[in-house]
C-alpha atoms as a PDB file:
ATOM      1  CA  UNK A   1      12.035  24.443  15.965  1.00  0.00           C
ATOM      2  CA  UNK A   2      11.142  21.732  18.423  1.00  0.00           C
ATOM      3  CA  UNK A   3       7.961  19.349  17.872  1.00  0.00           C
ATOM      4  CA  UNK A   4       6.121  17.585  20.234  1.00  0.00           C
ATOM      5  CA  UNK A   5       6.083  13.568  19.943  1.00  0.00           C
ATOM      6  CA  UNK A   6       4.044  10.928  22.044  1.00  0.00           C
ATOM      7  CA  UNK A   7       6.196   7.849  22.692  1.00  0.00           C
ATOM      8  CA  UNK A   8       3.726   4.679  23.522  1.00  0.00           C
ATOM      9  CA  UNK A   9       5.419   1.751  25.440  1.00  0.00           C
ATOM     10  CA  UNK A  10       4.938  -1.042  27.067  1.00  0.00           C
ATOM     11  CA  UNK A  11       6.870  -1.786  30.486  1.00  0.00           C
ATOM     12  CA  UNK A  12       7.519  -5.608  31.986  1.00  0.00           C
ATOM     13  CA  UNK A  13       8.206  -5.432  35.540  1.00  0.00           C
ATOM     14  CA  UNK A  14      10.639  -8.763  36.035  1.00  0.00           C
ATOM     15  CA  UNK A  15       9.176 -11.903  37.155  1.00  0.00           C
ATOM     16  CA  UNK A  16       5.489 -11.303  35.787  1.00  0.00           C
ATOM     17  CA  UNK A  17       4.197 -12.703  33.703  1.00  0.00           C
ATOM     18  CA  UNK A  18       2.461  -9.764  31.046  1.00  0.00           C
ATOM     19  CA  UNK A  19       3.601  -6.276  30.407  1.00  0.00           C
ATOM     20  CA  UNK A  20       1.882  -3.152  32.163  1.00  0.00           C
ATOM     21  CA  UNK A  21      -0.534  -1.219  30.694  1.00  0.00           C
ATOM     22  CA  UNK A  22       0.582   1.286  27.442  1.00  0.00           C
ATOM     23  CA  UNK A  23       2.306   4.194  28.916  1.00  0.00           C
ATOM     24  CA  UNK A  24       3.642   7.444  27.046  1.00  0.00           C
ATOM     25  CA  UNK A  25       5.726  10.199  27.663  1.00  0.00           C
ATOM     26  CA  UNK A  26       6.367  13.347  25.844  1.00  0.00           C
ATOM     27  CA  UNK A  27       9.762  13.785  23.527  1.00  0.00           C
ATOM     28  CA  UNK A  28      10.678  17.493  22.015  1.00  0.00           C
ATOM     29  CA  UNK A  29      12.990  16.571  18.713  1.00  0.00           C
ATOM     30  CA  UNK A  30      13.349  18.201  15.091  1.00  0.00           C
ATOM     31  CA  UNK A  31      11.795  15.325  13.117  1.00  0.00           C
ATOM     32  CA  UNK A  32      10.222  11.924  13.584  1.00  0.00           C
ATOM     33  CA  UNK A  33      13.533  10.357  12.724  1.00  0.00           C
ATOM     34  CA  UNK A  34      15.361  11.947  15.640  1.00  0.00           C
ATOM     35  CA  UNK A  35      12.320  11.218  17.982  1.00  0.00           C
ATOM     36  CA  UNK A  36      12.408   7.362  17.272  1.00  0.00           C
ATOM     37  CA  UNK A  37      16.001   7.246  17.732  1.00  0.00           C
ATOM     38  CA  UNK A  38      15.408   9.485  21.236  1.00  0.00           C
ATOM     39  CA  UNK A  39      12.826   6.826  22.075  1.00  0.00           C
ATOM     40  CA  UNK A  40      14.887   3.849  21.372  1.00  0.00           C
ATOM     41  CA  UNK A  41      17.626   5.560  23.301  1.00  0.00           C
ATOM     42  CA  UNK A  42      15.423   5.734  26.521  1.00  0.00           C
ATOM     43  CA  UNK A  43      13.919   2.130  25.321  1.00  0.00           C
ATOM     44  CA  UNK A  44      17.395   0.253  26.342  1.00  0.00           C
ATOM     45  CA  UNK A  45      16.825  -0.312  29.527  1.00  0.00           C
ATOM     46  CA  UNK A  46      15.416  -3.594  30.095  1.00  0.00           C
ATOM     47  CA  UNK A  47      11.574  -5.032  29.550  1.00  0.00           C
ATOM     48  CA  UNK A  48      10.997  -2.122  27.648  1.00  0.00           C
ATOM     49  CA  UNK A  49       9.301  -1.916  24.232  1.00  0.00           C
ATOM     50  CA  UNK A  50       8.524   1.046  21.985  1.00  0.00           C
ATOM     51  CA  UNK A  51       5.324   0.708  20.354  1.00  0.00           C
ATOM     52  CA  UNK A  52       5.225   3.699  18.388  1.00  0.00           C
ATOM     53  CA  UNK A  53       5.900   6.927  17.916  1.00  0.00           C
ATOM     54  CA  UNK A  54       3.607  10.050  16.604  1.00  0.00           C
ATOM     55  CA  UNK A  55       3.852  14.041  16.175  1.00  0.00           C
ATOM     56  CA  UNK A  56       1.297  15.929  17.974  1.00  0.00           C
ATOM     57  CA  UNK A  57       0.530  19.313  17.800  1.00  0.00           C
ATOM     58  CA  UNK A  58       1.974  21.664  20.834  1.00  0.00           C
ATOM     59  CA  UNK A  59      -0.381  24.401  22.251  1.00  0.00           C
END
């Protein structure tokens, strides 16, 4: 069964200075493990950075 996971990140837009504000989006995997690595697949694109990852509770 699916599990809900919060994904906090950080976004640089190019040529400022500071990251944006922490931003999150919602990931649906099996286990943490699979959720980091879904994060860190969505994370490649550039300026991005993964701060963390955590289970949440669905419902």
């Amino acid at each position: 069964m699916l599990k809900l996971f919060i994904v906090y990140y950080k976004y640089q837009v190019a040529g400022e200075k500071k990251p944006g504000p922490v931003r999150q989006y919602r990931v649906y995997a099996n286990s943490l493990e699979e959720a980091r690595r879904l994060a860190g697949q969505q994370a490649n694109y550039p300026n991005v950075e993964v701060l963390r990852v955590e289970a949440r509770q669905s419902g």
